[in-house]
Each structure stands twice: as C-alpha cells, then as structure tokens.
Protein backbone atom coordinates (compact mmCIF):
# COMPACT_ATOMS: atom_id res chain seq x y z
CA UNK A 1 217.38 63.80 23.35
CA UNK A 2 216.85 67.48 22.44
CA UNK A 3 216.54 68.50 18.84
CA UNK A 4 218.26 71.03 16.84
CA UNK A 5 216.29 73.84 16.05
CA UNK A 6 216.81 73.40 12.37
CA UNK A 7 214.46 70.26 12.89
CA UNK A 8 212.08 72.04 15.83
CA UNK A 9 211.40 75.49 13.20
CA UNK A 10 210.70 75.42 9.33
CA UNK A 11 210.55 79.02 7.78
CA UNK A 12 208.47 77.59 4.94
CA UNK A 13 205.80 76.35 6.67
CA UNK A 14 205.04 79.68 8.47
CA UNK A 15 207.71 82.75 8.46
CA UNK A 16 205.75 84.13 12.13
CA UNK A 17 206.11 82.42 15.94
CA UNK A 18 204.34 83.25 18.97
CA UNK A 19 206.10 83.56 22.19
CA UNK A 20 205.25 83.86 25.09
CA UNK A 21 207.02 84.58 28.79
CA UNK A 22 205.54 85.05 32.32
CA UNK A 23 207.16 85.95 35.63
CA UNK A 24 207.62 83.03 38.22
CA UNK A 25 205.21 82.81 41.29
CA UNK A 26 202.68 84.72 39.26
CA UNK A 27 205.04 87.95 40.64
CA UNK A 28 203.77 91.02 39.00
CA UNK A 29 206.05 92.64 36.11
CA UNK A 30 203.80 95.43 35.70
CA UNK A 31 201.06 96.89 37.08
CA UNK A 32 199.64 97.70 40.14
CA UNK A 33 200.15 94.42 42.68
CA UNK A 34 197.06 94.00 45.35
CA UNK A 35 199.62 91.49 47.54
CA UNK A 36 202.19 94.01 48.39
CA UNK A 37 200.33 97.11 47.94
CA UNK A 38 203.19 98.60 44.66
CA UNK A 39 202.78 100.11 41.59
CA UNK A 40 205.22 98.13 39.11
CA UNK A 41 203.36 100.39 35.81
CA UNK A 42 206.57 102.32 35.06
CA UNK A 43 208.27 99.04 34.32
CA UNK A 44 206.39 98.45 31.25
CA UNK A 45 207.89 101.67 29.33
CA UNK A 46 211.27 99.60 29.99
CA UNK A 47 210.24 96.51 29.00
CA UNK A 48 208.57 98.26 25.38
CA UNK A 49 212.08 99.99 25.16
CA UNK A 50 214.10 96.57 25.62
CA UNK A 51 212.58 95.05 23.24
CA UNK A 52 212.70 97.54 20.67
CA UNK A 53 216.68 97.77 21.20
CA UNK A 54 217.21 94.08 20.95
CA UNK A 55 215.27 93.44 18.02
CA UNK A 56 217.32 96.20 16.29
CA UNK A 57 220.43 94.89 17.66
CA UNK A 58 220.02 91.36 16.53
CA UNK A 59 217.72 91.82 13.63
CA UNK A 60 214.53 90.05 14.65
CA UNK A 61 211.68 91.73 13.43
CA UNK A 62 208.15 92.09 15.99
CA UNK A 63 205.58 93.09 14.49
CA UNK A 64 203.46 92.81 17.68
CA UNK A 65 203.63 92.39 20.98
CA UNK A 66 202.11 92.99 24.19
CA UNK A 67 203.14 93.30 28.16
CA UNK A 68 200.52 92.17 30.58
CA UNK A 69 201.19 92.48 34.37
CA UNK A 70 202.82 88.66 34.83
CA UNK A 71 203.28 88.19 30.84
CA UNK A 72 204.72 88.99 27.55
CA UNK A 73 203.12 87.84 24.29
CA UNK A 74 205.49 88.28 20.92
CA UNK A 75 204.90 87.63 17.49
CA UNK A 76 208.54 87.25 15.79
C-alpha cells in the first residue's frame, strides 16, 4: 500500500532531496546522438529555462542542477 508523502519526506531530518530523471530507451535529451546521426544540444537551453520557470511558478527552490544527454540531476 503506498504511503503518504507526509510519512515518505521529513523536513527536519534534511531540508535538501536529490532527484533524478532519465529519458526511456537511453534516447538522447541532449547532445549530439551517434545512433541517428542529430544534434539534440539546443534542447538543453530549454530544459535550463523550464526549470527555472517552474520553480518560480510553484515556489521550489534549486539550488543546483544539471542536464546530461539521457539525464537530469536536481537538488530541491
């Protein structure tokens, strides 16, 4: 049975979470991709922009993160 997240998360014990994401199939989000020959590097100005505007928008602060060709890493 899932859990709330009141239970999962305790602000107390640590105030910072890493998160991660990656891209199914190991499909490239960035980055130049050897398999079908593209260059996907302009993606990761969007990506840098998105998050910016939806951590204003809902008031999460990131202090860090990065965007690797199949990944995201994000300190909240």
């Amino acid at each position: 049975m899932a859990r709330p997240r009141s239970e999962q998360i305790s602000i107390e014990d640590t105030p910072y979470y890493h998160i991660t994401t990656r891209c199914v199939r190991r499909a490239f989000l960035c980055g130049f991709d050897k398999t079908s020959g593209k260059d996907y590097e302009h993606r990761r100005a969007w990506i840098e922009n998105r998050i910016r505007i939806l951590s204003s928008l809902f008031g999460i602060d990131i202090p860090a993160y990065v965007v690797m060709h199949n990944h995201i890493h994000m300190a909240c």
